[in-house]
N, C-alpha and C. Protein backbone atom coordinates (compact mmCIF):
# COMPACT_ATOMS: atom_id res chain seq x y z
N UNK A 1 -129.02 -108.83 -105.91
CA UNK A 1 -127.88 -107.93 -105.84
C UNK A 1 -128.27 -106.72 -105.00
N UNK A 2 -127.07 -106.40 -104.04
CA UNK A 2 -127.75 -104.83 -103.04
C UNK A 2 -127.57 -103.99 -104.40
N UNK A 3 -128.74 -103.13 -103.77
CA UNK A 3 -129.06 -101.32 -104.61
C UNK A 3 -128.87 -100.61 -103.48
N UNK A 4 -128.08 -99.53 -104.74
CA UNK A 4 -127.80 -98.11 -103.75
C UNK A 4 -128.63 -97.46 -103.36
N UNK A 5 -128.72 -96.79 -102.21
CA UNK A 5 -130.40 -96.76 -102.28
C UNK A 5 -129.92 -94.84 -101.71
N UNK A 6 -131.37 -94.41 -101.46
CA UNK A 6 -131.16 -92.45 -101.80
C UNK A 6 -130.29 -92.15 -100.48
N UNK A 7 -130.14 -92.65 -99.32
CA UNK A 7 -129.96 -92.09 -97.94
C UNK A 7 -128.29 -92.09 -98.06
N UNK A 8 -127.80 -92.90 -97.70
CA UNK A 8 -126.27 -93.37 -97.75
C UNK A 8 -125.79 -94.69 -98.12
N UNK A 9 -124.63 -94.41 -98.78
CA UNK A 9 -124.31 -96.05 -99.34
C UNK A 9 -122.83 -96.57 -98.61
N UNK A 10 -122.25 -97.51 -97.96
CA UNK A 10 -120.99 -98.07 -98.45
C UNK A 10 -120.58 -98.98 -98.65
N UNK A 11 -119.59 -99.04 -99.47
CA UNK A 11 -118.96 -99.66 -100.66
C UNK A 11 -117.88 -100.13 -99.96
N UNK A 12 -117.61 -101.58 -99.88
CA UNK A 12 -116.05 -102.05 -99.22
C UNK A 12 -115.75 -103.06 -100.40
N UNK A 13 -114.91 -103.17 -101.23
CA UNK A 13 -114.61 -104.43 -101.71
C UNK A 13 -112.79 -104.18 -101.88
N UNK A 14 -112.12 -105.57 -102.69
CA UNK A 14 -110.84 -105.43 -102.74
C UNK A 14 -110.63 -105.87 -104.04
N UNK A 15 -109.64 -105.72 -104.74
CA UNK A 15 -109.21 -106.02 -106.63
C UNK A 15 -107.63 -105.99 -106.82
N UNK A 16 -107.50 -106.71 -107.36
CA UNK A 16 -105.81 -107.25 -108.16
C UNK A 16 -106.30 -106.79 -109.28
N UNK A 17 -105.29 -106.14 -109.93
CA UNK A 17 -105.31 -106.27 -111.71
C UNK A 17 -104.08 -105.51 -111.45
N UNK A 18 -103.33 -105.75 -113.10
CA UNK A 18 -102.20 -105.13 -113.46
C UNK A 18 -102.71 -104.40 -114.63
N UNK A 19 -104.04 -103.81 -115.06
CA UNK A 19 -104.28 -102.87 -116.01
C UNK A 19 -104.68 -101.57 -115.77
N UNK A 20 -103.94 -100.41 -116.34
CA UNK A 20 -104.06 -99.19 -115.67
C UNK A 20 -105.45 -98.33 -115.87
N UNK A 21 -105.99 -98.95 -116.52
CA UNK A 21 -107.32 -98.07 -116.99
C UNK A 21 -108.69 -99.35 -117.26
N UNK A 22 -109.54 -99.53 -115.50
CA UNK A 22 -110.34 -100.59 -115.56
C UNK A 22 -111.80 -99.86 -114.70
N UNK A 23 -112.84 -99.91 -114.86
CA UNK A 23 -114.10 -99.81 -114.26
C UNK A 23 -114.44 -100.59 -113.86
N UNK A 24 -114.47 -100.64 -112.06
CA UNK A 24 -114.81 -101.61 -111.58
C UNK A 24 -116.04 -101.14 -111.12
N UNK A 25 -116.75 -100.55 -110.66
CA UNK A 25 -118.45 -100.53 -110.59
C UNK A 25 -118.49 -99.78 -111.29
N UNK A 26 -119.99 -99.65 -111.74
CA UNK A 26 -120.59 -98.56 -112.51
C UNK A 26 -122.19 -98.13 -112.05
N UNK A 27 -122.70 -97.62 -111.95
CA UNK A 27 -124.73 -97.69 -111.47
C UNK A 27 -124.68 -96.08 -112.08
N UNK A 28 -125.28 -96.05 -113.27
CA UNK A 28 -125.83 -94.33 -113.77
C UNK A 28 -127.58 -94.39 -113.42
N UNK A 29 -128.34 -93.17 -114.37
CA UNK A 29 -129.45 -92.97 -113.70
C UNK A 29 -130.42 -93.41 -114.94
N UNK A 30 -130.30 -94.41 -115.46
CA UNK A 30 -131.14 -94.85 -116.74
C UNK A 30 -131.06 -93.67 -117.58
N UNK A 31 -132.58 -93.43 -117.57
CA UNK A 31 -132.13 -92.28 -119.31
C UNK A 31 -132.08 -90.54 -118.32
N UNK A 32 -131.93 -90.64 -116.74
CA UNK A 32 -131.11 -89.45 -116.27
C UNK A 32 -129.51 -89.31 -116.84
N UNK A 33 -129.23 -88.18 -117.32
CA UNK A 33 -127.30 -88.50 -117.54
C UNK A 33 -127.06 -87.42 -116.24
N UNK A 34 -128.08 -87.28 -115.19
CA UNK A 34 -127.50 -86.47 -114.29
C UNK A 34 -126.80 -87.46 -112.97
N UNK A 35 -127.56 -88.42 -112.63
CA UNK A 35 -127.19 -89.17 -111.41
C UNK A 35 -126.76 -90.42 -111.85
N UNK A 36 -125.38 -90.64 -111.12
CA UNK A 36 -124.33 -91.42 -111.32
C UNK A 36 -123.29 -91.62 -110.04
N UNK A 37 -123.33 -93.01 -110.24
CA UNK A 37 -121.86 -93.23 -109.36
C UNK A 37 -120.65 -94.30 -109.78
N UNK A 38 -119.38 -94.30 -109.93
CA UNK A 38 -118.77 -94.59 -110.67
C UNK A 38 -116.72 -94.91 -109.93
N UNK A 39 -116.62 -95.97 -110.05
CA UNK A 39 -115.52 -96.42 -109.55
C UNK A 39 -114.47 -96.75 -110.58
N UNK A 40 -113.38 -96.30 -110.62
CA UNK A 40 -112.28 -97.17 -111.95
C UNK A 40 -110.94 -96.82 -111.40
N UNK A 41 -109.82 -97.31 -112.00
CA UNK A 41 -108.93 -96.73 -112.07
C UNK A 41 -108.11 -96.37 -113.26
N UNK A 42 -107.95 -94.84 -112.90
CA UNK A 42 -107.12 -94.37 -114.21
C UNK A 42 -105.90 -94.06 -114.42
N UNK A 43 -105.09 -94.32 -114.96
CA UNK A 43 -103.47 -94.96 -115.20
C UNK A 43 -102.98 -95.39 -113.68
N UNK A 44 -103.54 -96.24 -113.47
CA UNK A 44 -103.24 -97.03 -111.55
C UNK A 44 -103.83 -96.32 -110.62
N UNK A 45 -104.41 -94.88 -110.78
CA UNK A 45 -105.02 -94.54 -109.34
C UNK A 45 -106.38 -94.35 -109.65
N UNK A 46 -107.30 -94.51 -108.44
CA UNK A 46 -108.34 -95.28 -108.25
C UNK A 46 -109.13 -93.73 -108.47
N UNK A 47 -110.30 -93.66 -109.15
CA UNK A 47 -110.70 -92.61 -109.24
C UNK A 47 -112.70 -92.69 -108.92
N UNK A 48 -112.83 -91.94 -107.99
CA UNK A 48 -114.39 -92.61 -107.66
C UNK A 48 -115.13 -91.01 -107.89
N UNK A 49 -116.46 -91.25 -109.13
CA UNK A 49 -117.09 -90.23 -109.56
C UNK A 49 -119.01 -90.15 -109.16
N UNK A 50 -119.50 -89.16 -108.91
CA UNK A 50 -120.36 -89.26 -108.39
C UNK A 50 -121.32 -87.95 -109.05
N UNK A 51 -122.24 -88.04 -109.30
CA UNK A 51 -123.08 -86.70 -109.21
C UNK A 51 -124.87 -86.79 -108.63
N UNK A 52 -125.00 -85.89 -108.17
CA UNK A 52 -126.65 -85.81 -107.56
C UNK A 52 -127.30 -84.98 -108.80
N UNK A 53 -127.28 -84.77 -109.50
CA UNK A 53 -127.54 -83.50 -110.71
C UNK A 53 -126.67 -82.88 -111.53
N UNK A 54 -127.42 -82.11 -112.15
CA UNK A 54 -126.49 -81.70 -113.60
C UNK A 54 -125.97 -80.81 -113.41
N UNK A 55 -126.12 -80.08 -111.89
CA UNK A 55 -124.88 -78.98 -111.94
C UNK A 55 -123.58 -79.21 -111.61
N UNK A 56 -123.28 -80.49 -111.02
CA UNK A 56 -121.85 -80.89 -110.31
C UNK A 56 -121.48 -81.87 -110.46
N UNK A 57 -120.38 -82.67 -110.97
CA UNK A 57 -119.67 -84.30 -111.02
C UNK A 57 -118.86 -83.88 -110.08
N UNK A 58 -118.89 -84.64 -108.96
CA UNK A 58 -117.49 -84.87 -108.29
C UNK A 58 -116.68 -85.79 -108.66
N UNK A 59 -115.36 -85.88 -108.91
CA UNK A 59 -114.61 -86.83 -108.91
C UNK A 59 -113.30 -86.43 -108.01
N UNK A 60 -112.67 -87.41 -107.53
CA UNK A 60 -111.94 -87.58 -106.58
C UNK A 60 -110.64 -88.97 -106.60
N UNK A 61 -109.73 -88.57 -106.64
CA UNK A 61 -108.55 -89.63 -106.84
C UNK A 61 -107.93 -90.21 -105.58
N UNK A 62 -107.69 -90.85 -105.32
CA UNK A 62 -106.73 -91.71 -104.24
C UNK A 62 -105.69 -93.02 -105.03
N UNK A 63 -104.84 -92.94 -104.29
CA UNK A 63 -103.90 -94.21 -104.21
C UNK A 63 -103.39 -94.02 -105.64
N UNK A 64 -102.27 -94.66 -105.53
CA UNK A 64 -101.01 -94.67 -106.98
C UNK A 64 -100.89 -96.00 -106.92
N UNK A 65 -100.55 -96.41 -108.08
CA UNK A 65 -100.04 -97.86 -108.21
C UNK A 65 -100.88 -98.89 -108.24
N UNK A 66 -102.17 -99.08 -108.00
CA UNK A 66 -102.89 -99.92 -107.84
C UNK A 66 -103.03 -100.82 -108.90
N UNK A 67 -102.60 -100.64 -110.20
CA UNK A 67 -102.66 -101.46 -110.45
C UNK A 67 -101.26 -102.59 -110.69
N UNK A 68 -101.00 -102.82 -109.56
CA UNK A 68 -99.47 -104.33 -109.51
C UNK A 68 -100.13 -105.40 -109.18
N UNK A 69 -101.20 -105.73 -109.49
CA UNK A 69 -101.03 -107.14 -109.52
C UNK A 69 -101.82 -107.66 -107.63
N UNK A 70 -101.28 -106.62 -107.08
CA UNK A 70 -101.72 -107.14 -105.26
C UNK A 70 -103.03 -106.61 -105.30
N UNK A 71 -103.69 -107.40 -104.26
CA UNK A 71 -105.10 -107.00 -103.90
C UNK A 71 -104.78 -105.71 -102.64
N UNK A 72 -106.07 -104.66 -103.28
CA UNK A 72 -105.87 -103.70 -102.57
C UNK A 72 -107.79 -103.61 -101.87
N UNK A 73 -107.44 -102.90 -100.48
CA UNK A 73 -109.09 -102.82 -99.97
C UNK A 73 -109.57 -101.57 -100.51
N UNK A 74 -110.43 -101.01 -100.94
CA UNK A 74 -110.88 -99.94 -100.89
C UNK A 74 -112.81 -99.92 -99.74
N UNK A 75 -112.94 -98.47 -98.82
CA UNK A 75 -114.10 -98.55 -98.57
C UNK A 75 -114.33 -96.92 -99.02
N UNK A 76 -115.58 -97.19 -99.67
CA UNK A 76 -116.63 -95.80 -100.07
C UNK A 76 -117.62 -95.10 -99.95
N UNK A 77 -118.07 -94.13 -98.89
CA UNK A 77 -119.14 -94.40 -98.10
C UNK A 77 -119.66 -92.57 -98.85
N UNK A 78 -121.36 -92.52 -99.34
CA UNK A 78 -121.34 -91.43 -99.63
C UNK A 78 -122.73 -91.30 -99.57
N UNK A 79 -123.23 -90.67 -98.91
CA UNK A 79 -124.23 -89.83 -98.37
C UNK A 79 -124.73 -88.29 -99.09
N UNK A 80 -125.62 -87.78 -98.31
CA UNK A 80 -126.26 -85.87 -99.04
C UNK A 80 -124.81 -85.32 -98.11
N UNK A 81 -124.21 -85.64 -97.08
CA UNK A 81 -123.82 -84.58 -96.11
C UNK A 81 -121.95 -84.40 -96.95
N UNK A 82 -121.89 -85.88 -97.73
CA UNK A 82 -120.12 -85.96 -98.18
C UNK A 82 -119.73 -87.37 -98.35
N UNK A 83 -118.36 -87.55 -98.41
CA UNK A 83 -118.17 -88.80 -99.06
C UNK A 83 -116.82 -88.90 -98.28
N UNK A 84 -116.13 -90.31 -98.17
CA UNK A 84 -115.50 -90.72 -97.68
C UNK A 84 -114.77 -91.85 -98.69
N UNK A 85 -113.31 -91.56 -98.91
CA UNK A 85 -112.56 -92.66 -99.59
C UNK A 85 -111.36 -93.41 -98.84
N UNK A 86 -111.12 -94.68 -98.53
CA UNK A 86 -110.02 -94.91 -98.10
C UNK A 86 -109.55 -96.05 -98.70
N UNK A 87 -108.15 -96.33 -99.11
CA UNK A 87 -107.43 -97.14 -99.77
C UNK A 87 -106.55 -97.71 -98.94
N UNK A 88 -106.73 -99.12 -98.92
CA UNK A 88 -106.06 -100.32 -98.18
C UNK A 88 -105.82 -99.70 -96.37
N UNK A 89 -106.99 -99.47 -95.97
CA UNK A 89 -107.15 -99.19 -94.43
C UNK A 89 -106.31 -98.03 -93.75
N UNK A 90 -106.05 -97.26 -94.69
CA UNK A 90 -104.54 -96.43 -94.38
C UNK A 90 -105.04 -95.63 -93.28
N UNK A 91 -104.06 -95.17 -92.62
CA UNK A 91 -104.63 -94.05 -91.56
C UNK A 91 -104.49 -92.62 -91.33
N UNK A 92 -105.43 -92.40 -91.61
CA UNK A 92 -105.36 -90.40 -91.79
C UNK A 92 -104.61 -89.61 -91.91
N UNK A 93 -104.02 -90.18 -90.47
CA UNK A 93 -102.85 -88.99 -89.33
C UNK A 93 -101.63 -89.39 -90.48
N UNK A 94 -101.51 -90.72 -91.55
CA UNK A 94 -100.06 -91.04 -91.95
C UNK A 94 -100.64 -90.59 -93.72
N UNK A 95 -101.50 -90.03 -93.78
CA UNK A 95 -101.56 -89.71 -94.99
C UNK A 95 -101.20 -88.63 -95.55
N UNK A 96 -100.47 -88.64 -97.02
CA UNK A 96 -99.18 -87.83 -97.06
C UNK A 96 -100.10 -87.26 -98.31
N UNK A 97 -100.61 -86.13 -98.73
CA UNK A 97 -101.23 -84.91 -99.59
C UNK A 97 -102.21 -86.10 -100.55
N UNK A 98 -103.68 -87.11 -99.41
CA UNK A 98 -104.52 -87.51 -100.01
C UNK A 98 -103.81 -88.83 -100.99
N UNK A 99 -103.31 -89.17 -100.45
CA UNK A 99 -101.98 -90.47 -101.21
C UNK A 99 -103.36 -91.75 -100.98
N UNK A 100 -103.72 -91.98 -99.87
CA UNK A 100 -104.57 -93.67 -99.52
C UNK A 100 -105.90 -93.14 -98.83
N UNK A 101 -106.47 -91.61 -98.79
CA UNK A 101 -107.62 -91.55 -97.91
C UNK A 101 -108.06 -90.09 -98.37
N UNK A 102 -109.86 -90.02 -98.62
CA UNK A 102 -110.15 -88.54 -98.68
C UNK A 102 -111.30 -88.24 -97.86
N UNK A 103 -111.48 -86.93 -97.62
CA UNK A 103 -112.96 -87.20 -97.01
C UNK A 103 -113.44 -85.89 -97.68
N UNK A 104 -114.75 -85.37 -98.25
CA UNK A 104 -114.86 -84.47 -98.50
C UNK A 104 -116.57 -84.23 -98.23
N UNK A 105 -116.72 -83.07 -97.64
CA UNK A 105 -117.95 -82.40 -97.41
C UNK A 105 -118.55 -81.87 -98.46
N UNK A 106 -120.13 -82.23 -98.59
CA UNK A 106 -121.46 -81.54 -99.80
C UNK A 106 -121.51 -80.41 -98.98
N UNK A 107 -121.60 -79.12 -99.33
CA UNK A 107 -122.19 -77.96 -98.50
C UNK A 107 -122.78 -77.01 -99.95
N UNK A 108 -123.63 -76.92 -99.77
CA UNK A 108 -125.18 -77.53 -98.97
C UNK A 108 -124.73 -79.02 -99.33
N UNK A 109 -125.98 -79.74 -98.49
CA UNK A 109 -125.85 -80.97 -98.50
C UNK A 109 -126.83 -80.93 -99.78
N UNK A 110 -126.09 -82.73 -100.77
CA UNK A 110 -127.10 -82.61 -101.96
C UNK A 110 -128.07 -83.55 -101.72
N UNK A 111 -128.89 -83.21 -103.06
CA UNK A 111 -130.19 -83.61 -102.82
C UNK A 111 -130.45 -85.42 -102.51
N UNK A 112 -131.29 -86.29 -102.94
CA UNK A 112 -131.34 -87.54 -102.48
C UNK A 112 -130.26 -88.08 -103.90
N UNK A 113 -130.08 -88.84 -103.65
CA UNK A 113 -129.14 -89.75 -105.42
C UNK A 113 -129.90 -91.09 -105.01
N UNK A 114 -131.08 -91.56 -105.70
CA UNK A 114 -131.26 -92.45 -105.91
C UNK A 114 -131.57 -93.37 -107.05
N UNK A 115 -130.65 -94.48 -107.38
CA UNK A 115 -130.04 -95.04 -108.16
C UNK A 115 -130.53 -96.22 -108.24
N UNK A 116 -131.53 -97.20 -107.67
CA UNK A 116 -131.85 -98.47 -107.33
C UNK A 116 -132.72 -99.05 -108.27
N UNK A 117 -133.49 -97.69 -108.96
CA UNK A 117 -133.81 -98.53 -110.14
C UNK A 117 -133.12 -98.84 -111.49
N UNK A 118 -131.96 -98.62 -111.13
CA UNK A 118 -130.67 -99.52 -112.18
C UNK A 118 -130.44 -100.37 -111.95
N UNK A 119 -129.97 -101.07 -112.94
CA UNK A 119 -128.33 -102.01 -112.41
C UNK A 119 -126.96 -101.43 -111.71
N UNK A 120 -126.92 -102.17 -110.93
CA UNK A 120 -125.10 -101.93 -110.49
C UNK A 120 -124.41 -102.85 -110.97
N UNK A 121 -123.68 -102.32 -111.86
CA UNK A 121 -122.69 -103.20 -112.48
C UNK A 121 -120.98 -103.11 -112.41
N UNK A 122 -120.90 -104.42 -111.88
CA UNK A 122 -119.52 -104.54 -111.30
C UNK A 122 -118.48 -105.69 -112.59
N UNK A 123 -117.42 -104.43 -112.52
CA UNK A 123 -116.37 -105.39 -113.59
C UNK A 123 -117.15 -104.48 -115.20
N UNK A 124 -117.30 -103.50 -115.69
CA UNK A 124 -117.68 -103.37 -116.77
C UNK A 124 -119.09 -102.93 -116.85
N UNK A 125 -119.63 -102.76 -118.24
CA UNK A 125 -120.71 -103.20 -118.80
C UNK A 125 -121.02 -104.15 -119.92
N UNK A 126 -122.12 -104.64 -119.99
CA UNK A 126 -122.47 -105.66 -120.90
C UNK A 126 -122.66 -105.08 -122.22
N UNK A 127 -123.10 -103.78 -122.24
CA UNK A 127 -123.02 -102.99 -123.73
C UNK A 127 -122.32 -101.48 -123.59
N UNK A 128 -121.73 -101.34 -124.67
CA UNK A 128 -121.41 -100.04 -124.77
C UNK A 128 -121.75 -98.86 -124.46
N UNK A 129 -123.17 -99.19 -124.86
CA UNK A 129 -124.03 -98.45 -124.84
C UNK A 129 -124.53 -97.47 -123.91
N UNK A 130 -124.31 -98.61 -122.86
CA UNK A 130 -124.58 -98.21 -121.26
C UNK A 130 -123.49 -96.84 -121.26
N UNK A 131 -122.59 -96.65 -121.64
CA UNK A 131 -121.40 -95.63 -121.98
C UNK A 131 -121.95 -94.72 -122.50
N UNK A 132 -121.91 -94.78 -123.90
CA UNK A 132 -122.19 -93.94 -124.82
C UNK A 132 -123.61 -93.12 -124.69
N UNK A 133 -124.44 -93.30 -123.98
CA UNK A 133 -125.97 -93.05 -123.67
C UNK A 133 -125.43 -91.82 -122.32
N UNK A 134 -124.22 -91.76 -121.78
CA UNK A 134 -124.04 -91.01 -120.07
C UNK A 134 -122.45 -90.90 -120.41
N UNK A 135 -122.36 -89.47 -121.63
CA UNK A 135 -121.22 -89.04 -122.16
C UNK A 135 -120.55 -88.54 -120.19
N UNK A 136 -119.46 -88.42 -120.57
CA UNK A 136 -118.55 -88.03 -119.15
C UNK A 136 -118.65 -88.49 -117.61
N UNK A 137 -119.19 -89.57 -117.76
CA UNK A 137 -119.74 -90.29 -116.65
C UNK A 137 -118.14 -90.83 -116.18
N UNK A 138 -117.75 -91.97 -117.55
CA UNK A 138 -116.29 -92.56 -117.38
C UNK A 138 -115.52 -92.70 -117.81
N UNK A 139 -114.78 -93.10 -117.84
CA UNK A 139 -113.37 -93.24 -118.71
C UNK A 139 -113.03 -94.22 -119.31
N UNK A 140 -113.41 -95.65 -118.82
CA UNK A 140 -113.18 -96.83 -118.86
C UNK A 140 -114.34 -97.87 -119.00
N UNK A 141 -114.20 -99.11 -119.95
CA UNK A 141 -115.51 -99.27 -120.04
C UNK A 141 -115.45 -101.04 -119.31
N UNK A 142 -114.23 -101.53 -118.71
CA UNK A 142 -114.67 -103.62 -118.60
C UNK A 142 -113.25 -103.04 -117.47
N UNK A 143 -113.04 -104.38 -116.76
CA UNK A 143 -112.70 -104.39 -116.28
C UNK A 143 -111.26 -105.85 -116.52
N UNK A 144 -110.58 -106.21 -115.98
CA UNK A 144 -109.67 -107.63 -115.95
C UNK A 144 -109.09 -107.58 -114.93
N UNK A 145 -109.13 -108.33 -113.99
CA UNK A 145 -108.36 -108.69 -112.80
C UNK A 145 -109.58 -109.15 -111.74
N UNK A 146 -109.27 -109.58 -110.63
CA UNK A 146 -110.33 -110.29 -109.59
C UNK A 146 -110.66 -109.29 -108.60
N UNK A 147 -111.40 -109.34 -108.53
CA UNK A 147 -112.28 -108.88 -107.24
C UNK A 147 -113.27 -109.58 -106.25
N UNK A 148 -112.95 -109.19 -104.62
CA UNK A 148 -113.48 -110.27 -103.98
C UNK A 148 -113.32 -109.58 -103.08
N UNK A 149 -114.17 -110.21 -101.46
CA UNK A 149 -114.83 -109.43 -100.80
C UNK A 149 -115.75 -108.01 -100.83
N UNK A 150 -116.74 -108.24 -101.67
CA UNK A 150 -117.36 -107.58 -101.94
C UNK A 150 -118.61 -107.32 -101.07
N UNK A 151 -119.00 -105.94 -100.28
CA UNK A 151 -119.85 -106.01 -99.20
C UNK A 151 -120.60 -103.96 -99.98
N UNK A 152 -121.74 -104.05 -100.10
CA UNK A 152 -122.96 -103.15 -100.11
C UNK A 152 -123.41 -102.41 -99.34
N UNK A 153 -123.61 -101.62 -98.43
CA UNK A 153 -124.00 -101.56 -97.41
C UNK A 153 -124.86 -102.56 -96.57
N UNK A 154 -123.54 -103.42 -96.11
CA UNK A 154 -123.68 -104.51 -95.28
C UNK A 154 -124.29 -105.99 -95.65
N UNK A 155 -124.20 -105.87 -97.00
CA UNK A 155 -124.81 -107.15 -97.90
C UNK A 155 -123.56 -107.50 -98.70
N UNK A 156 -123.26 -108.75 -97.94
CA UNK A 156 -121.98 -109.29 -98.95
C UNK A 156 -122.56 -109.78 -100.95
N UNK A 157 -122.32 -109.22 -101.46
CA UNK A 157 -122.97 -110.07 -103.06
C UNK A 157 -122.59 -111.17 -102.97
N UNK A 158 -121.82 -111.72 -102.65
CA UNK A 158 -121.01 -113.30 -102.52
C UNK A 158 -122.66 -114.14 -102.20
N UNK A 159 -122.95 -113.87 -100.98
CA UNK A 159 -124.09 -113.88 -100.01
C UNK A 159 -125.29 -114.36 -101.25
N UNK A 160 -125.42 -113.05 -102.31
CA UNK A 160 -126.55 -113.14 -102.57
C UNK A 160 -126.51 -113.55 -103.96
N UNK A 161 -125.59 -114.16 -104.69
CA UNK A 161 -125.14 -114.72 -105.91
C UNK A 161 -125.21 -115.89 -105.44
N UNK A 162 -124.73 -116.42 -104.37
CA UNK A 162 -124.85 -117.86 -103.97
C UNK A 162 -126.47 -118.37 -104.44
N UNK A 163 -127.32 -117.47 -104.11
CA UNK A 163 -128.62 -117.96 -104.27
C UNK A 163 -128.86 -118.60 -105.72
N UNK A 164 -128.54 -118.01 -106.26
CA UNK A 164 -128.56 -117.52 -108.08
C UNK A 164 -127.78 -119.32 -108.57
N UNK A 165 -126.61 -119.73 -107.54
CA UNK A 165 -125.75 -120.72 -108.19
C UNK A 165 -126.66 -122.27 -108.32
N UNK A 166 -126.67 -123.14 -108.86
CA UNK A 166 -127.47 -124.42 -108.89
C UNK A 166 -126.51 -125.42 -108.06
N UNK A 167 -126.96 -125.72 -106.93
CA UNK A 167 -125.73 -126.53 -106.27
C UNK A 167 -126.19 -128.27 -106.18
N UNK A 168 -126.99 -128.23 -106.84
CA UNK A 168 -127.37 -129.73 -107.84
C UNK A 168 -126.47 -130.50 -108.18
N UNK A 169 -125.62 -130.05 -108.59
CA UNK A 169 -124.41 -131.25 -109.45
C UNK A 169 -123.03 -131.11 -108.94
């Protein structure tokens, strides 16, 4: 599976669901509750949370509605210098007060966020726990609906789950 690794990460994948409150990635900082990065959507709009340390969570909203049922693209690209959100390829110049696209600048730039000796876990977690251990991290704890085309910085998981499958029978 790709890891986020300290320099810059992005995140392209796409998801259908009709449930308004779902976590679709998750990667915190083991027993850090400072470094975290965090994807869901909350009552249909897509909400992507991040922190380098314990003085700042960013979180940041885009897109309404997401959850009907259609597959939507999202790409997430976030670095020390800022972060970049865009929802279903939209284009800047037609974006109406941060509706499908954000971009926002670290000033100062923050420190490294490196996260790779976790899991990244996509669609949920396997225990609660993983929650309850990194109070205000999220909102949401599993996910329901599909997700596909999923790409890492430049590593499809498709790619690297294939390995994992037994194509024996």
């Amino acid at each position: 599976m790709p890891t986020l690794n300290s320099q810059s990460n992005t995140i392209f994948l796409e998801f259908a669901t009709v449930s308004s409150s779902a976590l679709i990635l998750y990667n915190h900082g083991g027993n850090s509750s400072a470094l975290f990065v965090a994807m869901e959507l909350l009552r249909g709009t897509l909400r992507v949370s991040y922190s380098f340390n314990n003085i700042r969570i960013y979180r940041h909203s885009v897109g309404t509605n997401l959850n009907n049922g259609i597959f939507h693209s999202v790409r997430f690209t976030l670095s020390q210098s800022g972060a970049s959100i865009n929802v279903d390829n939209c284009l800047i110049t037609n974006d109406i007060a941060g509706d499908c696209s954000i971009t926002v600048a670290h000033t100062p730039h923050e420190p490294l966020l490196d996260l790779s000796t976790q899991p990244l876990y996509i669609g949920g977690v396997p225990h609660v726990q993983d929650i309850l251990d990194h109070p205000g991290q999220v909102s949401s704890m599993d996910y329901v609906g599909c997700i596909r085309s999923m790409v890492i910085n430049s590593m499809s998981i498709y790619s690297v789950s294939s390995h994992f499958i037994d194509q024996s029978s």
